[in-house]
PDB file of N, CA and C in Angstrom:
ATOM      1  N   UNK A   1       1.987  -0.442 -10.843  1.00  0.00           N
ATOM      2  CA  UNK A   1       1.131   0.727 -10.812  1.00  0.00           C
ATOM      3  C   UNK A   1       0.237   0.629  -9.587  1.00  0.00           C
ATOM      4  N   UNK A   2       0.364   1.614  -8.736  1.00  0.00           N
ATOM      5  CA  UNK A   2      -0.334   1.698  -7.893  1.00  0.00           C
ATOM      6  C   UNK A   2      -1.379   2.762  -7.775  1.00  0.00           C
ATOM      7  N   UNK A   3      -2.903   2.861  -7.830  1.00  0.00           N
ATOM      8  CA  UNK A   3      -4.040   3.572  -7.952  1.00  0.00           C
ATOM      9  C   UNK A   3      -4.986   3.690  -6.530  1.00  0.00           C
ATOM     10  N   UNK A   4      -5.630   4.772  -6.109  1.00  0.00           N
ATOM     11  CA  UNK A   4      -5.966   5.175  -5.383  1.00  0.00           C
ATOM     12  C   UNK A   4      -7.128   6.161  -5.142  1.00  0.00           C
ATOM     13  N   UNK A   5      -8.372   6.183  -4.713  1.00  0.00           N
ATOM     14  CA  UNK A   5      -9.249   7.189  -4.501  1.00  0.00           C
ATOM     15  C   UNK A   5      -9.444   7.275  -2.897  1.00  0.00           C
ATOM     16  N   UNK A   6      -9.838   8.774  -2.858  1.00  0.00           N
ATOM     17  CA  UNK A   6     -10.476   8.383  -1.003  1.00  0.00           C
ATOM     18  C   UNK A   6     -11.714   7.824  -1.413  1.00  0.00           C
ATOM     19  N   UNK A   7     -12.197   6.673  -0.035  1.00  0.00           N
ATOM     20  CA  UNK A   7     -13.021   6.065   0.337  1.00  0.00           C
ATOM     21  C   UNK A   7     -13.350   4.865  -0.323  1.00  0.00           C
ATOM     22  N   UNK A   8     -12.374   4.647  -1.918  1.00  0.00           N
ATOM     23  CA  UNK A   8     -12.633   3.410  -2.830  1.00  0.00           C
ATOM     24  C   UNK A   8     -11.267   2.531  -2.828  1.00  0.00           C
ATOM     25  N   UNK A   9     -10.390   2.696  -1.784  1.00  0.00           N
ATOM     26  CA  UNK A   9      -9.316   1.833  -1.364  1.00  0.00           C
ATOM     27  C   UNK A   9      -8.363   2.252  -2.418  1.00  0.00           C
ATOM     28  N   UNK A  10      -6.987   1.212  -2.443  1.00  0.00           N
ATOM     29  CA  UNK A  10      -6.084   1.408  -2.963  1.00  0.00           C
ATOM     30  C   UNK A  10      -5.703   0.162  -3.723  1.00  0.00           C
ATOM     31  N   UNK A  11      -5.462  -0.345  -5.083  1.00  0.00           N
ATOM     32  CA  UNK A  11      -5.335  -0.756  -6.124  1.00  0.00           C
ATOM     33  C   UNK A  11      -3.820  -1.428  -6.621  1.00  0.00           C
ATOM     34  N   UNK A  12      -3.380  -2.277  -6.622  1.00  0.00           N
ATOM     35  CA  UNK A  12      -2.256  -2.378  -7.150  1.00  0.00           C
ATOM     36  C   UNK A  12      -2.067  -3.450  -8.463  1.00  0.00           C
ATOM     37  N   UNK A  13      -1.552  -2.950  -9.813  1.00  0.00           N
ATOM     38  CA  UNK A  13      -1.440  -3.782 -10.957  1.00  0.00           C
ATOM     39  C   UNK A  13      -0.703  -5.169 -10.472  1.00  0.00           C
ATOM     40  N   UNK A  14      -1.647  -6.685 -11.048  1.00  0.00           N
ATOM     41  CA  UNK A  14      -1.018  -7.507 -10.528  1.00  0.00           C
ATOM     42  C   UNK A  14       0.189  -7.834 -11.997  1.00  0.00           C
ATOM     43  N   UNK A  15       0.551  -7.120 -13.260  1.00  0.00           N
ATOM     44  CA  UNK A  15       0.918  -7.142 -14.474  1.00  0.00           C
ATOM     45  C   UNK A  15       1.514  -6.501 -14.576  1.00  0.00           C
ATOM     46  N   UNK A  16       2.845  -6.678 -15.186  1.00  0.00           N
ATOM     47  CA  UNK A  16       4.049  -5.349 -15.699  1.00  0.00           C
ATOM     48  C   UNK A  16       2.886  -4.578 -16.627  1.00  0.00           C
ATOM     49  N   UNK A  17       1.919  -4.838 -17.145  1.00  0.00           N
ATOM     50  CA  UNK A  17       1.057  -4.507 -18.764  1.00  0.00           C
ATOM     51  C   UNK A  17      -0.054  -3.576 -17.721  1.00  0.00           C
ATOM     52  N   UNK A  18      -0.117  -3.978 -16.514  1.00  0.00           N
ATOM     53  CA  UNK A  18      -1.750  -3.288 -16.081  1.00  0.00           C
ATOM     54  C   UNK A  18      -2.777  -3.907 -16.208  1.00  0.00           C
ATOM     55  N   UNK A  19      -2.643  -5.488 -16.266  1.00  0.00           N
ATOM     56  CA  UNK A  19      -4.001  -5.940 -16.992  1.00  0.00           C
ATOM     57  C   UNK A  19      -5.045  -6.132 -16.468  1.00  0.00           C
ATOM     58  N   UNK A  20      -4.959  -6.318 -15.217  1.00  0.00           N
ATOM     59  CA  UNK A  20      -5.607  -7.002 -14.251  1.00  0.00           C
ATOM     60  C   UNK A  20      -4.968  -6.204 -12.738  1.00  0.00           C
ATOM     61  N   UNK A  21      -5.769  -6.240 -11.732  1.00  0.00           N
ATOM     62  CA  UNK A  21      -5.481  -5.138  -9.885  1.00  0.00           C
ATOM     63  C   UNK A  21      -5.904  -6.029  -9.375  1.00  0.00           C
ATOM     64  N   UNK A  22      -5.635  -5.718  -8.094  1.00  0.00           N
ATOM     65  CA  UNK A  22      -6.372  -6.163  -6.850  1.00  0.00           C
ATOM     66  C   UNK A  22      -6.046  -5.132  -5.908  1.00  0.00           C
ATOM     67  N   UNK A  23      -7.533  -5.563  -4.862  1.00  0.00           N
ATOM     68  CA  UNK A  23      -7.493  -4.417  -3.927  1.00  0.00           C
ATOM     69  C   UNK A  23      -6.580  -4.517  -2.603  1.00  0.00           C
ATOM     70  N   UNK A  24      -5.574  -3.706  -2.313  1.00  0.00           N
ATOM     71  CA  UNK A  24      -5.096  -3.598  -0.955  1.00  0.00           C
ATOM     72  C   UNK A  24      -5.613  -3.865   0.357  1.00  0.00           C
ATOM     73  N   UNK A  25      -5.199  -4.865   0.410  1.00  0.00           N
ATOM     74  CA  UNK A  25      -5.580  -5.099   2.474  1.00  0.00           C
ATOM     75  C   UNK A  25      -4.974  -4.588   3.356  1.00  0.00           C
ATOM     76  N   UNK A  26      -5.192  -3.804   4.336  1.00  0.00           N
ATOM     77  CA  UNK A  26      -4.499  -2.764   4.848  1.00  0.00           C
ATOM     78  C   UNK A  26      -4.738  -2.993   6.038  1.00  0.00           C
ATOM     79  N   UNK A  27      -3.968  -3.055   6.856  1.00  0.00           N
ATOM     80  CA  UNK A  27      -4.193  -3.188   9.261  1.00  0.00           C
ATOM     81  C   UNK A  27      -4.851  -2.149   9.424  1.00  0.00           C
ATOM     82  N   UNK A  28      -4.859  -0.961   8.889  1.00  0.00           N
ATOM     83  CA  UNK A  28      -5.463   0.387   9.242  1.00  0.00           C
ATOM     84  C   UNK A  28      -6.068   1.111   8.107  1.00  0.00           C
ATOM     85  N   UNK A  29      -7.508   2.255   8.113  1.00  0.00           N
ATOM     86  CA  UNK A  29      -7.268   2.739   7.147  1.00  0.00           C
ATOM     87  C   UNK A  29      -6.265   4.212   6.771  1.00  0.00           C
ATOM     88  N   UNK A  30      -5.547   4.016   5.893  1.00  0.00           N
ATOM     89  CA  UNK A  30      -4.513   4.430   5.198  1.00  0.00           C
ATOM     90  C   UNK A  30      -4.807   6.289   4.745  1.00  0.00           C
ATOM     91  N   UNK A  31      -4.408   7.176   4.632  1.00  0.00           N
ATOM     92  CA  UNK A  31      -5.102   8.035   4.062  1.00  0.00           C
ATOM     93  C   UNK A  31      -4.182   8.592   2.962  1.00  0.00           C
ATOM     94  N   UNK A  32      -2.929   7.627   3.180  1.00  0.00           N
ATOM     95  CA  UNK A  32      -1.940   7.771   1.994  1.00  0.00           C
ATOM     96  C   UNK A  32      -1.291   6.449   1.907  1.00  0.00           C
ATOM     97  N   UNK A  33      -0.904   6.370   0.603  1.00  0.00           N
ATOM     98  CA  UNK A  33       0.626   4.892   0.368  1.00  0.00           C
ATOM     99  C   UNK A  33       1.024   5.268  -0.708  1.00  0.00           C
ATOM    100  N   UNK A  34       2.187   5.376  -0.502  1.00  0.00           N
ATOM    101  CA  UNK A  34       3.670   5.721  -1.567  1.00  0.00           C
ATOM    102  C   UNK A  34       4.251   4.468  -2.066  1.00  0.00           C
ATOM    103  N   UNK A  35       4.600   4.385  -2.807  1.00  0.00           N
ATOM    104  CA  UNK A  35       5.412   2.977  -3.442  1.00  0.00           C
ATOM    105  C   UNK A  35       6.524   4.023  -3.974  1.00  0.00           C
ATOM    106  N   UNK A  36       8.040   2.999  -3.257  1.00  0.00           N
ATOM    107  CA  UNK A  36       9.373   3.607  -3.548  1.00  0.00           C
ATOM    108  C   UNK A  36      10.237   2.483  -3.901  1.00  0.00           C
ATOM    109  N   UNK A  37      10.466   2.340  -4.787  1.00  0.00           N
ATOM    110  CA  UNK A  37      11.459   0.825  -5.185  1.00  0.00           C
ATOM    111  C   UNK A  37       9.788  -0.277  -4.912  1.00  0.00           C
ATOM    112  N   UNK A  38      10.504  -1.394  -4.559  1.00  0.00           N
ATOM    113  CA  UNK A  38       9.394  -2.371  -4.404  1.00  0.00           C
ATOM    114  C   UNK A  38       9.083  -2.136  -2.835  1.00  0.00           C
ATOM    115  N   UNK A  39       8.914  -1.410  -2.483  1.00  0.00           N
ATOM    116  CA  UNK A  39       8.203  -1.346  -1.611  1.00  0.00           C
ATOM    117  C   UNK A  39       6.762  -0.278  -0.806  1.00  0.00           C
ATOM    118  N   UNK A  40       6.103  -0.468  -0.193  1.00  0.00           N
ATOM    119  CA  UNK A  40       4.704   0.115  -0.288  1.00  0.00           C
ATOM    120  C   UNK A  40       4.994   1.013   1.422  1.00  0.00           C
ATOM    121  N   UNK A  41       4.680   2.125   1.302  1.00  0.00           N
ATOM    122  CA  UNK A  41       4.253   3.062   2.673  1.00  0.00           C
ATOM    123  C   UNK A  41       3.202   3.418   3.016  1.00  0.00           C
ATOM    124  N   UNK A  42       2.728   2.928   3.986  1.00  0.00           N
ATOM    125  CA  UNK A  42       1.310   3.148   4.424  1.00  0.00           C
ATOM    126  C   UNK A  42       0.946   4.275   4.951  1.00  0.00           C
ATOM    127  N   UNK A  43       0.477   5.638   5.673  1.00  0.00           N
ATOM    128  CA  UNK A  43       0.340   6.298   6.586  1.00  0.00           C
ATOM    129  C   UNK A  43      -1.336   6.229   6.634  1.00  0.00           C
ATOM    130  N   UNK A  44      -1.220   6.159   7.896  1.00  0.00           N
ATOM    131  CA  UNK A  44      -2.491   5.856   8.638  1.00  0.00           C
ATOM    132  C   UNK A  44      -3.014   7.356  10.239  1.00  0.00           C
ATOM    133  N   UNK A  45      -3.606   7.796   9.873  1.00  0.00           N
ATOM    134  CA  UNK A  45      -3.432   8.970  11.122  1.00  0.00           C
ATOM    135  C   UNK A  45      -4.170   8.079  12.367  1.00  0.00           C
ATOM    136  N   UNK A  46      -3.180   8.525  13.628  1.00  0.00           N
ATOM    137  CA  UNK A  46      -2.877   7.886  14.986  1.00  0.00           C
ATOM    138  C   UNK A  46      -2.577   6.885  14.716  1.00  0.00           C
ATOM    139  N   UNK A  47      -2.095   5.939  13.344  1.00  0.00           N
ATOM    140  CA  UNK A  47      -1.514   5.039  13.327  1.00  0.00           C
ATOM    141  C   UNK A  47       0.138   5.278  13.089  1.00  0.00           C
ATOM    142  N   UNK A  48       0.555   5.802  12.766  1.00  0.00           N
ATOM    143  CA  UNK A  48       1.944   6.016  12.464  1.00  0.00           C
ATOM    144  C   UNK A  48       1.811   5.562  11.130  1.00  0.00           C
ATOM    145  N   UNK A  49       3.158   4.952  10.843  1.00  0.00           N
ATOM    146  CA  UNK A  49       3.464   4.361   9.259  1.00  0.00           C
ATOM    147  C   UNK A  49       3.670   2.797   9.256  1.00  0.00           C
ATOM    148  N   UNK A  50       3.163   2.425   8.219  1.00  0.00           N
ATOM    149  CA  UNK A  50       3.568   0.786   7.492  1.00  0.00           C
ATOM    150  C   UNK A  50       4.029   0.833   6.398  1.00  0.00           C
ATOM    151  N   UNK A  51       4.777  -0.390   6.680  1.00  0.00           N
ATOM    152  CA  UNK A  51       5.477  -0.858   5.250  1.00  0.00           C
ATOM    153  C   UNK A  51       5.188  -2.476   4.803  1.00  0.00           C
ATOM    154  N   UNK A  52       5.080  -2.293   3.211  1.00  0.00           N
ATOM    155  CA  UNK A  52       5.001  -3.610   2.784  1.00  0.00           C
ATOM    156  C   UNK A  52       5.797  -3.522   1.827  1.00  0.00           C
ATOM    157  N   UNK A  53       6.930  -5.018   1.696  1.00  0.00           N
ATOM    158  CA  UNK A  53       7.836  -5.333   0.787  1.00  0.00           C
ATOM    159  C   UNK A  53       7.195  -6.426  -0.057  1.00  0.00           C
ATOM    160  N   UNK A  54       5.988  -6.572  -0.190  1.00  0.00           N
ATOM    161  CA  UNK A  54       5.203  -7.997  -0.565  1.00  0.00           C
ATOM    162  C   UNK A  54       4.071  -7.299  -1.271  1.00  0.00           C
ATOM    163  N   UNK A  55       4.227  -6.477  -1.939  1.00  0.00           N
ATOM    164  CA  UNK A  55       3.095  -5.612  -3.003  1.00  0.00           C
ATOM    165  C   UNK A  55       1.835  -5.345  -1.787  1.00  0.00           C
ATOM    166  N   UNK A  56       2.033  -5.432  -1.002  1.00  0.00           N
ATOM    167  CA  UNK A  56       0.762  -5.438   0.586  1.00  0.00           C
ATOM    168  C   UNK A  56      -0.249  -5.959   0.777  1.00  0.00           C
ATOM    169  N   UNK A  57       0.807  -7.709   0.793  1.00  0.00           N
ATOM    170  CA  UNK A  57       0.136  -8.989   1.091  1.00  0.00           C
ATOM    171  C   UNK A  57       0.170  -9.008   2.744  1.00  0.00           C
ATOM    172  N   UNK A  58       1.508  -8.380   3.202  1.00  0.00           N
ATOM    173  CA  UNK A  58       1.929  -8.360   4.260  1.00  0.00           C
ATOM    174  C   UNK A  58       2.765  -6.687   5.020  1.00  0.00           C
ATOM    175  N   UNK A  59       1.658  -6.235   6.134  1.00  0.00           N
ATOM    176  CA  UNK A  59       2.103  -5.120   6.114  1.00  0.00           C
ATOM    177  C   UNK A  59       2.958  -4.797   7.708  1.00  0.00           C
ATOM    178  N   UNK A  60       4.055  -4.288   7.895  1.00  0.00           N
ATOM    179  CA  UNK A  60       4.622  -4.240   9.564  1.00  0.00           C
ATOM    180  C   UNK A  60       4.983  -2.875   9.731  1.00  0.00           C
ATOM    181  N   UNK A  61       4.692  -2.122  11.336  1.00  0.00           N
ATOM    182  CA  UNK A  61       4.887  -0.948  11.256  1.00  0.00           C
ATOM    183  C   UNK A  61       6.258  -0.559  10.922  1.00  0.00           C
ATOM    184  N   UNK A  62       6.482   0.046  10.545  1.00  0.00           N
ATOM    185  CA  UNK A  62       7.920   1.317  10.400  1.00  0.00           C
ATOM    186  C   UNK A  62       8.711   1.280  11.416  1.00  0.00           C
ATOM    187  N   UNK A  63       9.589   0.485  10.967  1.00  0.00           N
ATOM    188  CA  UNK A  63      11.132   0.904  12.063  1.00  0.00           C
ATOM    189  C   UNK A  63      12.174   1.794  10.949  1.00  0.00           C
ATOM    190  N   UNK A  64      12.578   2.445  11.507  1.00  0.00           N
ATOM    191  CA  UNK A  64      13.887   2.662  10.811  1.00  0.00           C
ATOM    192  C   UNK A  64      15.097   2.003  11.080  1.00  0.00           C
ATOM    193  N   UNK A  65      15.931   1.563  10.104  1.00  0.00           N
ATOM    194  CA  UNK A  65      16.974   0.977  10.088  1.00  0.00           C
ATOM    195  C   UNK A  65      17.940   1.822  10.729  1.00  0.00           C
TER     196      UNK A  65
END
């Protein structure tokens, strides 16, 4: 589960249950992130896009395959 307000960061359940979050560390601030499969999309304006495959322990810009 991933949770989100503007200006109070972005949230991710560290629990299949929800029991417990932590807050997202982000290279930029974000003004959106999508989670699609296990992985996290960042968009950042004049930043382009990031991705994290690591719940967004670890974030690298957007290449396309």
């Amino acid at each position: 589960l991933l949770i989100g307000e503007r200006d109070a960061g972005y949230w991710l359940a560290d629990t299949p249950a929800n029991a417990s979050f932590h807050r997202l560390e982000t290279p930029a601030a974000f003004d959106e992130i999508v989670p699609l499969g296990r992985t996290l999309y960042g968009i950042a304006d004049g930043e382009g896009m990031w991705t994290s495959k690591d719940g967004g322990r670890n974030w690298a810009p957007y290449e396309e395959a």
